[in-house]
N, C-alpha and C. Protein backbone atom coordinates (compact mmCIF):
# COMPACT_ATOMS: atom_id res chain seq x y z
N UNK A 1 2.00 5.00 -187.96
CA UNK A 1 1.68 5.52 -186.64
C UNK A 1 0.85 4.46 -185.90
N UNK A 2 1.31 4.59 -184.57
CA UNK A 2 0.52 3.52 -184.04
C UNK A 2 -0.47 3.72 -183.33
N UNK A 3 -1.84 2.51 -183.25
CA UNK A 3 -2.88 3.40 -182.23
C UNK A 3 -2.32 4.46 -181.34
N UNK A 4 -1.80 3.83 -180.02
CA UNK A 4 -1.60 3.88 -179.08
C UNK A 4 -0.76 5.96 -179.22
N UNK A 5 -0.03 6.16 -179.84
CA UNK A 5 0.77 7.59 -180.15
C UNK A 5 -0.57 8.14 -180.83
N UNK A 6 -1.46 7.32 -181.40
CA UNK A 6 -2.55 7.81 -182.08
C UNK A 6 -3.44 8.94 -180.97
N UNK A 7 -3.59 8.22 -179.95
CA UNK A 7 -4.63 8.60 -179.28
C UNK A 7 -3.64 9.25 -177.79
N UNK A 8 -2.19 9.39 -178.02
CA UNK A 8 -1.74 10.25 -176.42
C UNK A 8 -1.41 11.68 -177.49
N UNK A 9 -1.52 11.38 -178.78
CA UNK A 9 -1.48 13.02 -179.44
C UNK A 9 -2.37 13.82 -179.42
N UNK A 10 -3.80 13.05 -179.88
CA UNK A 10 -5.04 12.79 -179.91
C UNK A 10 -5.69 13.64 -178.57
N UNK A 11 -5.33 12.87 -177.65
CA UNK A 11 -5.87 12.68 -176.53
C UNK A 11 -7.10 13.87 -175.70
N UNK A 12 -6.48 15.25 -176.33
CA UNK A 12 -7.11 16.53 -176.08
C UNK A 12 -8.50 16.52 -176.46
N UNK A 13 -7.94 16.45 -178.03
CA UNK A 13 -8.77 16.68 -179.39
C UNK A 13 -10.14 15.32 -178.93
N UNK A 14 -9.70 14.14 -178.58
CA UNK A 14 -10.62 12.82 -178.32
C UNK A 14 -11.52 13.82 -177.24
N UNK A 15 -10.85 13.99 -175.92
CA UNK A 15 -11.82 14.43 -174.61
C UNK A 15 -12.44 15.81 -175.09
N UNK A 16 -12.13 16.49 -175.78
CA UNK A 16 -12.83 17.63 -176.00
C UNK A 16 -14.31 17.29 -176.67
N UNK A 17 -13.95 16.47 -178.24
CA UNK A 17 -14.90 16.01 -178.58
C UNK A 17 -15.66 15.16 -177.70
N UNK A 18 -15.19 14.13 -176.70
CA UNK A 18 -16.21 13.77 -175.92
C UNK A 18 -17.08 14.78 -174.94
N UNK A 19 -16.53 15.86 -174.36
CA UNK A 19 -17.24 16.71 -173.63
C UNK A 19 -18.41 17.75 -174.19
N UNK A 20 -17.87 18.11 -175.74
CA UNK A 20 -18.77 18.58 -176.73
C UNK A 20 -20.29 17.58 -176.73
N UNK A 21 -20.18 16.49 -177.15
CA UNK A 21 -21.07 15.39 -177.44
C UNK A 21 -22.33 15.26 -176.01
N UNK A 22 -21.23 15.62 -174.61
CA UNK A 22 -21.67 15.65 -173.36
C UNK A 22 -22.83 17.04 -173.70
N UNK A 23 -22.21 18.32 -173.92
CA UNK A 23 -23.11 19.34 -174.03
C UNK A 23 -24.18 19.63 -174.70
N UNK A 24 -24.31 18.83 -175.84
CA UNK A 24 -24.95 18.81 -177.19
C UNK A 24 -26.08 18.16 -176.35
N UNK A 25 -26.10 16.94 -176.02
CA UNK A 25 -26.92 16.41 -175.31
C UNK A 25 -27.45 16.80 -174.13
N UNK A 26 -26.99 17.41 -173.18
CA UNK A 26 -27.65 18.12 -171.90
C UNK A 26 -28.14 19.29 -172.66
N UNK A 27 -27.53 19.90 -173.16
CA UNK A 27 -28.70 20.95 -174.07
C UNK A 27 -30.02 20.93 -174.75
N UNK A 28 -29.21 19.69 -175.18
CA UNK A 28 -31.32 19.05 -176.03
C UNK A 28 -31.91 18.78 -174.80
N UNK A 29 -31.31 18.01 -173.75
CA UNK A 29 -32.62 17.26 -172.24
C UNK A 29 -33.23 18.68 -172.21
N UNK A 30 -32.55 19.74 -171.79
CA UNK A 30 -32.88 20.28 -170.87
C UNK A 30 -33.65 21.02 -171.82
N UNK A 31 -33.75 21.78 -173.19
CA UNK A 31 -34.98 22.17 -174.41
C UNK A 31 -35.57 21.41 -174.08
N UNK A 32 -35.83 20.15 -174.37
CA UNK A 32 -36.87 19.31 -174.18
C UNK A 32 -37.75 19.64 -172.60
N UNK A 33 -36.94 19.80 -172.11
CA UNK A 33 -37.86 20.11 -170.65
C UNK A 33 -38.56 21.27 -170.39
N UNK A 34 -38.20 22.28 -170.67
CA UNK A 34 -38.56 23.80 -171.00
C UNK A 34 -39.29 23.23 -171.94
N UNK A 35 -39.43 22.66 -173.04
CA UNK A 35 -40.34 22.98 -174.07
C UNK A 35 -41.71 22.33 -173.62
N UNK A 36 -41.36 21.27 -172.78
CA UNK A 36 -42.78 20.17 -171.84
C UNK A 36 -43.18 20.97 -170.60
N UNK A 37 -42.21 22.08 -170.48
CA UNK A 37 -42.98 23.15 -169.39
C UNK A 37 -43.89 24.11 -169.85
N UNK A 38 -43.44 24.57 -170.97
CA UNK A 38 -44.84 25.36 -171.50
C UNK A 38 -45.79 24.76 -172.50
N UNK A 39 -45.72 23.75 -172.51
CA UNK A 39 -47.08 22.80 -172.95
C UNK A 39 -47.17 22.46 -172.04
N UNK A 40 -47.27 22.46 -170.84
CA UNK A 40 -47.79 21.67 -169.62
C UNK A 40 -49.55 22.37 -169.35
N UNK A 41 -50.74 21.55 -168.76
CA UNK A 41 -51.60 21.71 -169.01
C UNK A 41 -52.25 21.69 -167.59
N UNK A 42 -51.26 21.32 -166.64
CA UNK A 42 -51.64 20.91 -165.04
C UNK A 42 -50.21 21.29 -164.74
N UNK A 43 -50.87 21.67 -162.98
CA UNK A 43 -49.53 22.32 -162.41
C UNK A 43 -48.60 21.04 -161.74
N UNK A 44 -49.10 19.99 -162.15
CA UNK A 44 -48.15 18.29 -161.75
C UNK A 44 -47.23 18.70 -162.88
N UNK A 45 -47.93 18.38 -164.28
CA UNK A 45 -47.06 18.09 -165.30
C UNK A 45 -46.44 19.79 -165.36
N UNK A 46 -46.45 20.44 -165.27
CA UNK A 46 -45.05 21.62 -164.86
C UNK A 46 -44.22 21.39 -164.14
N UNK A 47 -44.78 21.12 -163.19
CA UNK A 47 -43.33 21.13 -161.87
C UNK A 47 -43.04 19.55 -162.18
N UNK A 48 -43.46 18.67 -162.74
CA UNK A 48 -42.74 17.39 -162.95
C UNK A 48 -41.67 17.50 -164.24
N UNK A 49 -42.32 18.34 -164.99
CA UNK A 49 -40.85 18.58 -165.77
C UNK A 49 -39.91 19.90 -165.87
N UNK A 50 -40.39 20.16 -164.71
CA UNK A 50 -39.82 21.38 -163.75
C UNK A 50 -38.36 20.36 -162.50
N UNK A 51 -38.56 19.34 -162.48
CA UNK A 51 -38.14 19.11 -161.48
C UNK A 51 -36.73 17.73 -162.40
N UNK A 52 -37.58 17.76 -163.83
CA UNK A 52 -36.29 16.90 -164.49
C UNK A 52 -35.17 17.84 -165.11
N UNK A 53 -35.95 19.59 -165.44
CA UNK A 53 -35.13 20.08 -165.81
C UNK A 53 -33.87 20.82 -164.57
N UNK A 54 -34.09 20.54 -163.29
CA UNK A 54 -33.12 20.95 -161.80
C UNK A 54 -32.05 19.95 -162.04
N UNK A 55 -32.82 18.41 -162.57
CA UNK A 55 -32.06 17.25 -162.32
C UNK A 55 -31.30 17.17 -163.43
N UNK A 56 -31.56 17.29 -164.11
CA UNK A 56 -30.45 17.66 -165.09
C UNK A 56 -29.74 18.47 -165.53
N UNK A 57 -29.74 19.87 -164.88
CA UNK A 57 -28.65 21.05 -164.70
C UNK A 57 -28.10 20.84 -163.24
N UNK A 58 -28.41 19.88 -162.56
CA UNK A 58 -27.38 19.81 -161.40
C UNK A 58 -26.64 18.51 -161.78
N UNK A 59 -27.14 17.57 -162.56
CA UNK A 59 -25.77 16.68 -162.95
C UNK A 59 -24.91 17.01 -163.78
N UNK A 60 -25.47 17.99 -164.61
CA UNK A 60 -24.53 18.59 -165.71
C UNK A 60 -23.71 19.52 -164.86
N UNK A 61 -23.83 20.03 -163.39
CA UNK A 61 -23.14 21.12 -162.50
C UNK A 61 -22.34 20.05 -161.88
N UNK A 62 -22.89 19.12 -161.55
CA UNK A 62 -21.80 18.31 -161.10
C UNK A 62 -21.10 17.19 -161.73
N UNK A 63 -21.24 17.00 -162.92
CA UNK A 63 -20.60 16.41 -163.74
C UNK A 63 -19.51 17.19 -164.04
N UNK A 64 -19.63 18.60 -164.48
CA UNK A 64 -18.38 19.35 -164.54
C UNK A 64 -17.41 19.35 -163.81
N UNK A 65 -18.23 19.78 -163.01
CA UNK A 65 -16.87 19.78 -161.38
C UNK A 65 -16.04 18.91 -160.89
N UNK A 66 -16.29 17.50 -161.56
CA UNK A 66 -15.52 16.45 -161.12
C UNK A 66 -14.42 16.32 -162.06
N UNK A 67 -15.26 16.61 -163.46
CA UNK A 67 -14.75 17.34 -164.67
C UNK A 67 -13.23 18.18 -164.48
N UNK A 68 -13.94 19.03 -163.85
CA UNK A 68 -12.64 20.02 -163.69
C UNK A 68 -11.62 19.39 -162.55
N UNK A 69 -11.74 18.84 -161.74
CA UNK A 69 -11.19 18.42 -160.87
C UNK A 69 -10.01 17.34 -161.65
N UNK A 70 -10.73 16.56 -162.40
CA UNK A 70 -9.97 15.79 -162.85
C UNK A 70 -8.89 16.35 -164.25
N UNK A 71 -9.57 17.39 -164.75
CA UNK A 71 -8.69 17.91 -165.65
C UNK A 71 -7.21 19.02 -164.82
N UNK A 72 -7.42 19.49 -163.69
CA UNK A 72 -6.35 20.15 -162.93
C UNK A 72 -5.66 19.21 -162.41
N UNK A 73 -5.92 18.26 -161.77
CA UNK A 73 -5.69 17.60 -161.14
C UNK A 73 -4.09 16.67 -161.91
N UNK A 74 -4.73 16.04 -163.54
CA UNK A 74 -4.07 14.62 -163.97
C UNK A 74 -3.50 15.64 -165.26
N UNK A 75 -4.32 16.66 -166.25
CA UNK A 75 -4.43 16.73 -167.41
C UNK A 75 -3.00 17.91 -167.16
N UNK A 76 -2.32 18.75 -166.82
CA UNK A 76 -1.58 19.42 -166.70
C UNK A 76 -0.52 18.86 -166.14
N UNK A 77 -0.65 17.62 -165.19
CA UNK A 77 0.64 17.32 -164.58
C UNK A 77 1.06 17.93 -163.55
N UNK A 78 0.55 19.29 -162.94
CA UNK A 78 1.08 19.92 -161.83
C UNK A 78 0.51 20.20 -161.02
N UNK A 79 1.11 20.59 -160.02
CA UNK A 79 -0.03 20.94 -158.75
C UNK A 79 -1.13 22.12 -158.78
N UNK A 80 -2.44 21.63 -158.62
CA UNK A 80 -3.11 23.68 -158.81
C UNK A 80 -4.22 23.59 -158.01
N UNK A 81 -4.06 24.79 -157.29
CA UNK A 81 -4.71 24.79 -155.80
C UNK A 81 -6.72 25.04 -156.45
N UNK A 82 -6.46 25.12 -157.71
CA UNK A 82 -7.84 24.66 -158.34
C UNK A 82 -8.70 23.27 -157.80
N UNK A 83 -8.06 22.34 -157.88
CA UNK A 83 -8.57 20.68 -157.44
C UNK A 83 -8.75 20.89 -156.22
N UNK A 84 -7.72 21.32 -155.30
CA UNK A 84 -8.48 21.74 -153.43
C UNK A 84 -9.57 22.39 -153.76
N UNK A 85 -9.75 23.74 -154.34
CA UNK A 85 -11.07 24.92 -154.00
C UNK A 85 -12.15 23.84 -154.85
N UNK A 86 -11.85 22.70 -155.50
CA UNK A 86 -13.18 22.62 -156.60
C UNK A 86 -13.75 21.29 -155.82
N UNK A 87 -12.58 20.85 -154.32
CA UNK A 87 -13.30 19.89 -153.41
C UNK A 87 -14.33 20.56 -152.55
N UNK A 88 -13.78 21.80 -151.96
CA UNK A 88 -14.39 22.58 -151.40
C UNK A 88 -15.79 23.36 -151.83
N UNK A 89 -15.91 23.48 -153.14
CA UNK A 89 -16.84 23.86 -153.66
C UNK A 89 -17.79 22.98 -154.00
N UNK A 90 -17.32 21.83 -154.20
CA UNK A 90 -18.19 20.46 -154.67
C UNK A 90 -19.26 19.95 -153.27
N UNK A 91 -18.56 20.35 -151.71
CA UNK A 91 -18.86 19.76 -150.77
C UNK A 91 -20.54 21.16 -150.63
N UNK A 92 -19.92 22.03 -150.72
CA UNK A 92 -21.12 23.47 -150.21
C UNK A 92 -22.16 23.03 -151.21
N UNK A 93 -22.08 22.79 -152.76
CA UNK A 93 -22.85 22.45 -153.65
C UNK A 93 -24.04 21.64 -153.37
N UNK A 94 -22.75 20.46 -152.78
CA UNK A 94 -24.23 19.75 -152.29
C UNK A 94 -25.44 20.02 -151.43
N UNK A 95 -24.39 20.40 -149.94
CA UNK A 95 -25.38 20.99 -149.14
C UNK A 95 -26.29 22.01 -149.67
N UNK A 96 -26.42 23.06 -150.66
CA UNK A 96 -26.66 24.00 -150.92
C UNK A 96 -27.90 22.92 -152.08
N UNK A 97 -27.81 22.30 -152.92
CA UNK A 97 -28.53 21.62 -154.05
C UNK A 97 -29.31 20.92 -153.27
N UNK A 98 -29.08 19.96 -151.75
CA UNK A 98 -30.21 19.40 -151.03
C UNK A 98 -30.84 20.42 -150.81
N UNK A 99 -30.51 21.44 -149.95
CA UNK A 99 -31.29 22.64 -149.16
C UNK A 99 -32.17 23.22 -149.94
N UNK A 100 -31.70 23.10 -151.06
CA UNK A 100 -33.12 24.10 -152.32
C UNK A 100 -33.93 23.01 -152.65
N UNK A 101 -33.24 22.04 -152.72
CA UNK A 101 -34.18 20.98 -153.15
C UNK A 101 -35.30 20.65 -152.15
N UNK A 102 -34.98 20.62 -151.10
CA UNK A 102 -35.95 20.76 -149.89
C UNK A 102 -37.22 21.91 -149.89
N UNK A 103 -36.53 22.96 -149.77
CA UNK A 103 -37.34 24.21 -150.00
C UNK A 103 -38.55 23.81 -151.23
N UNK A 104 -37.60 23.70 -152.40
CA UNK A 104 -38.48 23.17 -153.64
C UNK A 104 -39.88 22.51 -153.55
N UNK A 105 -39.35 21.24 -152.99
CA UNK A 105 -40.55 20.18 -152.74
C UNK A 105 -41.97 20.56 -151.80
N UNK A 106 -41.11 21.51 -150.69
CA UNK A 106 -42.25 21.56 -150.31
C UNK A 106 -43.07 22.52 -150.79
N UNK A 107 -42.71 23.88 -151.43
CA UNK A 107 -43.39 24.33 -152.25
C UNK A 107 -44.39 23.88 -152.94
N UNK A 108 -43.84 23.04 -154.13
CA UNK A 108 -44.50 22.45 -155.15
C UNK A 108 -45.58 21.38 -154.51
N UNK A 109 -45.31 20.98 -153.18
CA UNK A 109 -46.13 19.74 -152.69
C UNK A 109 -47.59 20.60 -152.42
N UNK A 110 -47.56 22.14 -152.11
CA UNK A 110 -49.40 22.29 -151.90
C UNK A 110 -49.84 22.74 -153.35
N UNK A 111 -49.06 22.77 -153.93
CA UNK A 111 -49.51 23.42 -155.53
C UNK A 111 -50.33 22.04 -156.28
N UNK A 112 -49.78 21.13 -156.24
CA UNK A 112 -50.11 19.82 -156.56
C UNK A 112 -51.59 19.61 -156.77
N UNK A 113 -52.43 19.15 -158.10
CA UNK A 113 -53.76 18.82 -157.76
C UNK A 113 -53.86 17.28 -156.79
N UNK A 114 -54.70 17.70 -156.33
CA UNK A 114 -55.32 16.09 -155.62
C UNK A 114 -54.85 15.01 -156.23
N UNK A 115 -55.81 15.09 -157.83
CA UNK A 115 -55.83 13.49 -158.57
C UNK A 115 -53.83 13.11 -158.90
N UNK A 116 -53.76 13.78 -158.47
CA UNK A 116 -51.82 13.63 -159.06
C UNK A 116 -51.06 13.02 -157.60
N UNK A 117 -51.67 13.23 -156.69
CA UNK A 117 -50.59 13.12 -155.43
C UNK A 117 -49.86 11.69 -155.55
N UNK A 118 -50.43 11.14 -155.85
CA UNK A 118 -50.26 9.30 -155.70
C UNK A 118 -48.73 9.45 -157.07
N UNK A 119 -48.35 10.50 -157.56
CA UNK A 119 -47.71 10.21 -158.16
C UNK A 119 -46.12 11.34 -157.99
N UNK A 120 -46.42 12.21 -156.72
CA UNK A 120 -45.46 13.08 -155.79
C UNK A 120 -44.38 12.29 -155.27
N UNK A 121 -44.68 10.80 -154.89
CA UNK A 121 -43.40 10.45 -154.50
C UNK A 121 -42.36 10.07 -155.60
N UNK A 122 -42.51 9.93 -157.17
CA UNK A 122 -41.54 9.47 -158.21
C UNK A 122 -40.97 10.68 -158.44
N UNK A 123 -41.84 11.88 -157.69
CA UNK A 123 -41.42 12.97 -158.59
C UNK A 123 -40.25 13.36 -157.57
N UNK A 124 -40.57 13.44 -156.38
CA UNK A 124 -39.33 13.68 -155.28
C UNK A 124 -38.22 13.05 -155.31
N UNK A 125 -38.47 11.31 -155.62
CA UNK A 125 -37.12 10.44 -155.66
C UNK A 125 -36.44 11.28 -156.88
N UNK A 126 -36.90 11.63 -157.82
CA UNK A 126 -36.10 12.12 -158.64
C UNK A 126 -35.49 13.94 -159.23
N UNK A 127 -36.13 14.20 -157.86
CA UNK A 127 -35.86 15.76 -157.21
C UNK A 127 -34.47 15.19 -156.25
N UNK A 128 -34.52 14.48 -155.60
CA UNK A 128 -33.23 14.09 -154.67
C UNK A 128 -32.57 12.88 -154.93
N UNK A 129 -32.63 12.32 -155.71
CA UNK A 129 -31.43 11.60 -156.24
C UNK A 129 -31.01 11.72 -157.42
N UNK A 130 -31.57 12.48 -157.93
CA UNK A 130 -30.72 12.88 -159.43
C UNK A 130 -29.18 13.30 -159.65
N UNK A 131 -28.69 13.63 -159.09
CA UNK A 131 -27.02 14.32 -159.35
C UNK A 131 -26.17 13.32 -158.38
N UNK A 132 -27.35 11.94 -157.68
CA UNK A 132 -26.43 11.36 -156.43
C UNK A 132 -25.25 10.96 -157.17
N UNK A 133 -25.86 10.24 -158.15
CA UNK A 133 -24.56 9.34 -158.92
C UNK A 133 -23.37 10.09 -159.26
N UNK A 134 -23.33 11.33 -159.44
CA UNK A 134 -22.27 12.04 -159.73
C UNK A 134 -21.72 12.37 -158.56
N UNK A 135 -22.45 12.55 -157.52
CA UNK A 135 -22.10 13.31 -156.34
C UNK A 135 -21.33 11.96 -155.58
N UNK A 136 -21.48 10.94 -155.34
CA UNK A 136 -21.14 9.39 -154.98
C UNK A 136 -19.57 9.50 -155.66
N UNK A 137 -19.69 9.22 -157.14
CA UNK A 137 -18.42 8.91 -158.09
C UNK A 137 -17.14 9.84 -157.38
N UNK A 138 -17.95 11.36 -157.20
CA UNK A 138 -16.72 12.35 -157.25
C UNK A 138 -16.14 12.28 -155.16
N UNK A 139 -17.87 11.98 -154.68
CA UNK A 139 -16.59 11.68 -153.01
C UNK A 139 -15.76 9.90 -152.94
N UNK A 140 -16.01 9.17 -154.24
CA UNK A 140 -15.35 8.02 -153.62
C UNK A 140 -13.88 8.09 -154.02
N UNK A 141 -13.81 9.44 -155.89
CA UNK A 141 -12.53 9.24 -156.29
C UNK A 141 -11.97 10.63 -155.72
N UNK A 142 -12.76 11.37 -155.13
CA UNK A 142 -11.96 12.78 -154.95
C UNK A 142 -10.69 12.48 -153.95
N UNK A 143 -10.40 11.32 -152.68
CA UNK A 143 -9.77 11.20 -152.01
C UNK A 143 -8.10 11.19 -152.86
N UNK A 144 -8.21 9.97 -154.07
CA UNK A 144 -7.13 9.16 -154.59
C UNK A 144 -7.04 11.02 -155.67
N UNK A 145 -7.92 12.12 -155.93
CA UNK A 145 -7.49 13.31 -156.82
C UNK A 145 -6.66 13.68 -155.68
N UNK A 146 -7.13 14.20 -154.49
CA UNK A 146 -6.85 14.94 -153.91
C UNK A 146 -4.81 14.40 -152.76
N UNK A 147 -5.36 13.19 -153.18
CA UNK A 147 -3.87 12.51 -153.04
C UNK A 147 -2.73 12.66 -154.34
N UNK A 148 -3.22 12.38 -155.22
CA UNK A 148 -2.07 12.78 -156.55
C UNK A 148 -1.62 14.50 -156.78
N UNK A 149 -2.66 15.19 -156.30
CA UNK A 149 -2.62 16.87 -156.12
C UNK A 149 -1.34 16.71 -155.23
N UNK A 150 -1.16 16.33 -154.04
CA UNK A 150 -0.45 16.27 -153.12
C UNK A 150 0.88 15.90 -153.38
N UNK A 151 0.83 14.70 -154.14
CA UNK A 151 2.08 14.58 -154.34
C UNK A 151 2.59 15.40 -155.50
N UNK A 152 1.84 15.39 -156.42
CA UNK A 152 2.40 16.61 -157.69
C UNK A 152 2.96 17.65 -156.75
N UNK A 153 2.60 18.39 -155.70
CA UNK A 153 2.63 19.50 -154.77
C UNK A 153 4.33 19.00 -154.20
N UNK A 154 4.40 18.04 -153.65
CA UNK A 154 5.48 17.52 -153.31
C UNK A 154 6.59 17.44 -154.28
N UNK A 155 6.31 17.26 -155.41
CA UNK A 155 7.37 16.87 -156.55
C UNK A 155 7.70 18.16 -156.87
N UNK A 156 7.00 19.28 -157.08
CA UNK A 156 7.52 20.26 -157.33
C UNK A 156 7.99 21.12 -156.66
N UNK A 157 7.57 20.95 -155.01
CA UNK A 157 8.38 21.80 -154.09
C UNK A 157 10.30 20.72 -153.85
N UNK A 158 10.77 19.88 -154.37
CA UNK A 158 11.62 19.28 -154.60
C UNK A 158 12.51 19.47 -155.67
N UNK A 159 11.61 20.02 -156.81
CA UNK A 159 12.24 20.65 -157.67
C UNK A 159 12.75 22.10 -157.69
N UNK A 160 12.14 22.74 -156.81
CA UNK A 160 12.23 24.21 -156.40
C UNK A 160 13.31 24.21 -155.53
């Protein structure tokens, strides 16, 4: 058997186990963060690892989604009006993940002791750019998904 038949038989069984490996690990970040929230001893160090555990259930929210996008999209071969609703849903997400995130900050900004402020702005860059990278990846490739959706859409109204 050769690699190559190795890994298009494979291929499920490979991405599953890679997405497993994905969960295993966002599961421990995010214990780890909960567990540094209730040992927290100041209301900085809460909401600072209050604010890694948002950032890392919104990349893991949007890691999926591109996730799924790309699995309707390539992994079935056919057209499924799943990859449109999961552009559509990806776009509200965001707006909706800035907007709380906004709300958030300013909350947490009068809770803040004094001696900590000087250290509010690392905590914000990483209240609002945490999920960018995912959020970036999925609007630069969603165009070229949302083009192969289309034509799959095409190929099969041809076959019909």
């Amino acid at each position: 058997m050769k690699i190559a038949e190795f890994f298009r038989k494979g291929d499920h069984v490979f991405g599953a186990l890679c997405v497993l490996v994905l969960a295993v690990l966002m599961v421990w970040l995010m214990a780890g963060d909960v567990e540094r929230m209730q040992a927290a001893t100041t209301n900085y160090e809460y909401y600072s690892n209050f604010v890694y555990l948002i950032d890392n259930i919104a990349r893991t929210y949007f890691f999926c989604i591109f996730m799924l996008m790309l699995f309707f999209t390539y992994a079935n071969k056919q057209y499924s009006k799943w990859s449109i609703w999961l552009f559509y849903i990806l776009g509200i997400s965001t707006l909706a993940y800035y907007c709380i995130a906004n709300q958030f900050y300013r909350h947490v900004f009068g809770l803040i002791e004094p001696e900590f402020m000087d250290k509010v702005p690392s905590m914000t860059t990483t209240l609002f750019t945490g999920p960018l990278y995912w959020m970036i990846i999925a609007y630069f490739l969603i165009p070229k998904i949302l083009k192969s959706a289309q034509k799959m859409k095409e190929e099969q109204d041809l076959t019909i």
